[in-house]
Protein backbone atom coordinates (compact mmCIF):
# COMPACT_ATOMS: atom_id res chain seq x y z
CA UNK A 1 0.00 0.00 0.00
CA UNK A 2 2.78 2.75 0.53
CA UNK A 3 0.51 4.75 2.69
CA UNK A 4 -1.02 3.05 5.50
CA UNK A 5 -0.81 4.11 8.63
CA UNK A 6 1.56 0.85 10.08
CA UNK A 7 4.10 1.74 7.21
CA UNK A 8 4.04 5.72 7.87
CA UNK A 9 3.65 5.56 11.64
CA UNK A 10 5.09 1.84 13.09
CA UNK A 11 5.94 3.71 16.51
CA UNK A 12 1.80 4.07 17.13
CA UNK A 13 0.74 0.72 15.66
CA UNK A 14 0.94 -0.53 19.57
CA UNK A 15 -2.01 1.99 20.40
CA UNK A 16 -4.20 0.55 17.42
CA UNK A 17 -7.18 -0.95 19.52
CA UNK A 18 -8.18 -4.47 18.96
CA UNK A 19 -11.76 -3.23 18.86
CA UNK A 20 -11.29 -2.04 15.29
CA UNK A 21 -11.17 -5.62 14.49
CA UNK A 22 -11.14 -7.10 11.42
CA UNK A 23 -9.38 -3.84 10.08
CA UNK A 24 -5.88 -3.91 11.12
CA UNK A 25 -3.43 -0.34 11.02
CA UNK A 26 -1.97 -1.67 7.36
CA UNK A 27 -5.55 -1.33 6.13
CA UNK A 28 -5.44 2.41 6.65
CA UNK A 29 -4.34 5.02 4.91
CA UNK A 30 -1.96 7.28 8.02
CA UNK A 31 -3.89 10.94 6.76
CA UNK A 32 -7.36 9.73 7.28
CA UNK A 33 -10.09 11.12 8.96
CA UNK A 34 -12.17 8.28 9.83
CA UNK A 35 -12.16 7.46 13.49
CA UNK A 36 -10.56 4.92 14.84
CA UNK A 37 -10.28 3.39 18.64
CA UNK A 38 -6.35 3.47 20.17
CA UNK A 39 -5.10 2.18 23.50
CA UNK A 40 -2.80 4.46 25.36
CA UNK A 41 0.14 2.87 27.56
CA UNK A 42 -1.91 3.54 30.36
CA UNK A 43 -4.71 1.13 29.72
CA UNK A 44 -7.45 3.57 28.67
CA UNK A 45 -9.88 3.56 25.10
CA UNK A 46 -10.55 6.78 22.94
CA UNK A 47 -11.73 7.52 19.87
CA UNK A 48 -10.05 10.00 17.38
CA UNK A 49 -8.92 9.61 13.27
CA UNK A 50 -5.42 8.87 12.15
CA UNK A 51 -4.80 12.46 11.04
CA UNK A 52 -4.50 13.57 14.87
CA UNK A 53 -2.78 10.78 15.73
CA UNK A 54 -0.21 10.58 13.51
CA UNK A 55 0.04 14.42 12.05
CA UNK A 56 -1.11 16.62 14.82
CA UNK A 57 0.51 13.90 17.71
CA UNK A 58 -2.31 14.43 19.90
CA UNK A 59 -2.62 11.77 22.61
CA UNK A 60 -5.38 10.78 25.01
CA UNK A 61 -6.72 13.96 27.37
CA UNK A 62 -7.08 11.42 30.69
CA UNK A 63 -3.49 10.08 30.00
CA UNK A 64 -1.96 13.59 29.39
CA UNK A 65 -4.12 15.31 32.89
CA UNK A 66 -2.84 12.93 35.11
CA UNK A 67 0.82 12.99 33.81
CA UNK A 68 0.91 16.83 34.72
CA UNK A 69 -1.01 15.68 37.97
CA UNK A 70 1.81 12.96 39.08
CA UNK A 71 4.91 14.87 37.61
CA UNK A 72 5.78 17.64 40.09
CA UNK A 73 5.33 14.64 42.93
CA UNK A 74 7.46 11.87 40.83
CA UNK A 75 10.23 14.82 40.14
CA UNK A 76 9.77 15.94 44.16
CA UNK A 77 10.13 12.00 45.41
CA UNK A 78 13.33 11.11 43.34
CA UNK A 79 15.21 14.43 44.15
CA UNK A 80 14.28 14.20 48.02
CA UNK A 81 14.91 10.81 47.55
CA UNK A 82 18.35 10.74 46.15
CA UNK A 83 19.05 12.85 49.31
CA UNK A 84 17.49 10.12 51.85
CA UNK A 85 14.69 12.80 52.61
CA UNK A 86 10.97 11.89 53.02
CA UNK A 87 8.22 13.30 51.03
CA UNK A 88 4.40 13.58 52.27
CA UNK A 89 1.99 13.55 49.32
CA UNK A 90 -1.16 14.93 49.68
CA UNK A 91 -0.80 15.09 53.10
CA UNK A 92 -3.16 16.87 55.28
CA UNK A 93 -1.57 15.97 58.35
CA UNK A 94 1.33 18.79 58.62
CA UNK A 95 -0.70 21.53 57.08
CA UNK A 96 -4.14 20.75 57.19
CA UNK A 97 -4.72 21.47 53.45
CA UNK A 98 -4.16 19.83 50.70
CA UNK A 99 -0.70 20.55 48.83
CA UNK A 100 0.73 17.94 46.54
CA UNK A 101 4.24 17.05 48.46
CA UNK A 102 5.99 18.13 51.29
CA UNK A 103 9.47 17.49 52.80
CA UNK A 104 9.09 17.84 56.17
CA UNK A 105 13.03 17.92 56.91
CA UNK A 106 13.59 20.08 54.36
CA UNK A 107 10.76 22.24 55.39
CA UNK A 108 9.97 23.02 51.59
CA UNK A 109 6.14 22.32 50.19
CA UNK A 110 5.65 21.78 46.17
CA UNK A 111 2.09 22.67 45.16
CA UNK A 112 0.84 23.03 41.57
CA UNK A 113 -1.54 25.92 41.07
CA UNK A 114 -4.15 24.22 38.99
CA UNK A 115 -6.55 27.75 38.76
CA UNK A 116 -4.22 29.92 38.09
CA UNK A 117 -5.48 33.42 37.15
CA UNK A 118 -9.20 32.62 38.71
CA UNK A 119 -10.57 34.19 41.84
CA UNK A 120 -11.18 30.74 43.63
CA UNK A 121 -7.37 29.64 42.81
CA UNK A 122 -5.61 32.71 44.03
CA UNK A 123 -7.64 32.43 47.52
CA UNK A 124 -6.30 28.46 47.67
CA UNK A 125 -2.61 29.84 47.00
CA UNK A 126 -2.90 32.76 49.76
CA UNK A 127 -4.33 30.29 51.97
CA UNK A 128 -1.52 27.46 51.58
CA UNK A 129 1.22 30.22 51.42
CA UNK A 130 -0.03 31.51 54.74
CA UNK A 131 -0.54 28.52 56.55
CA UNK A 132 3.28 27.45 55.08
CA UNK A 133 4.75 30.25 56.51
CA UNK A 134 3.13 29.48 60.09
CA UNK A 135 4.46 26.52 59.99
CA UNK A 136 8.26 27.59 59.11
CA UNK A 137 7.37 25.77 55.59
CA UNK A 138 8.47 27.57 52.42
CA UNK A 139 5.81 26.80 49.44
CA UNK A 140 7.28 26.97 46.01
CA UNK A 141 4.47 26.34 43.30
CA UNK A 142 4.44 25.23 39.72
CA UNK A 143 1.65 25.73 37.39
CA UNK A 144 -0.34 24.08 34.89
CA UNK A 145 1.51 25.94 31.61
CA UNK A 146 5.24 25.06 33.67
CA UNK A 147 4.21 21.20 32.68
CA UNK A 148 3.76 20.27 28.86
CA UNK A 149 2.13 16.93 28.80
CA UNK A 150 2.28 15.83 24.75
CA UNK A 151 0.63 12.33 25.06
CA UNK A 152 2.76 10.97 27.88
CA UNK A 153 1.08 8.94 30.26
C-alpha cells in the first residue's frame, strides 16, 4: 500500500485498539479522517482519526491530565529521595490542606496551582502560602503551563 498508517507511523501501531477488528493499522491510509479506537500505555480507550494521531501527535486527554497531575510529585520524590529525605503527598496531616508534596526535613512544600489566574485559585494559593509560613514551611508552586504533557502517560 505505501501509505497506511503501520508503514508511515510503526511507533503508534501498539495503540491501534483491537476493537477495530477485522481492520488492522496496514488497512489504513496514516492521513485519514475516519475514526478509529487506540489504547494508550496507560490502559485507557478513545476515539479520534489517524490524522490527529499521527500528524497533529495528539494523545489521550485522561493520560496527558494525570501525567501533569503525578509529575511535580514523581520529580519531588526522586530528588528528596536521592538525598534520603521523606516526602508527604497529599498530606493533610502537617498543614491541614491539601498541597501535593511536602518534605518535612527540608521544610519546603511543592504545590501546583491548577486555577491559576481565577478568583477561587488565588484564595487556595494565599491560603496554603499563609498557613506554610506558620508553619516555618516555604511553598514553592508550579503551574499548569510550567508542565507540557504531549501524550505521555
Amino acid at each position: 500500500m505505501g501509505h497506511s498508517f503501520a508503514e508511515v507511523h510503526p511507533e503508534l501501531v501498539s495503540e491501534w485498539s483491537e476493537r477495530n477488528a477485522p481492520l488492522k493499522a496496514t488497512d489504513v491510509t496514516y492521513g485519514s479522517n475516519k475514526r478509529y479506537w487506540w489504547t494508550s500505555e496507560c490502559g485507557h480507550e478513545w476515539s479520534a482519526n489517524i490524522y490527529d494521531r499521527c500528524i497533529r501527535k495528539m494523545g489521550y486527554k485522561v493520560c496527558e491530565r494525570e501525567f501533569k497531575d503525578t509529575l511535580p510529585q514523581l520529580a519531588i520524590l526522586y530528588y528528596a529521595g536521592s538525598y534520603g529525605l521523606d516526602v508527604k503527598l497529599n498530606d493533610l496531616e502537617l498543614t491541614g490542606i491539601h498541597i501535593d508534596a511536602i518534605v518535612p526535613k527540608a521544610g519546603i512544600a511543592i504545590d501546583v496551582r491548577r486555577r491559576k489566574g481565577s478568583e477561587q485559585g488565588l484564595k487556595e494559593y494565599k491560603a496554603k502560602k499563609s498557613i506554610c509560613r506558620k508553619r516555618g514551611i516555604d511553598l514553592y508552586t508550579i503551574t499548569d503551563e510550567d508542565i507540557k504533557g504531549n501524550g505521555f502517560c
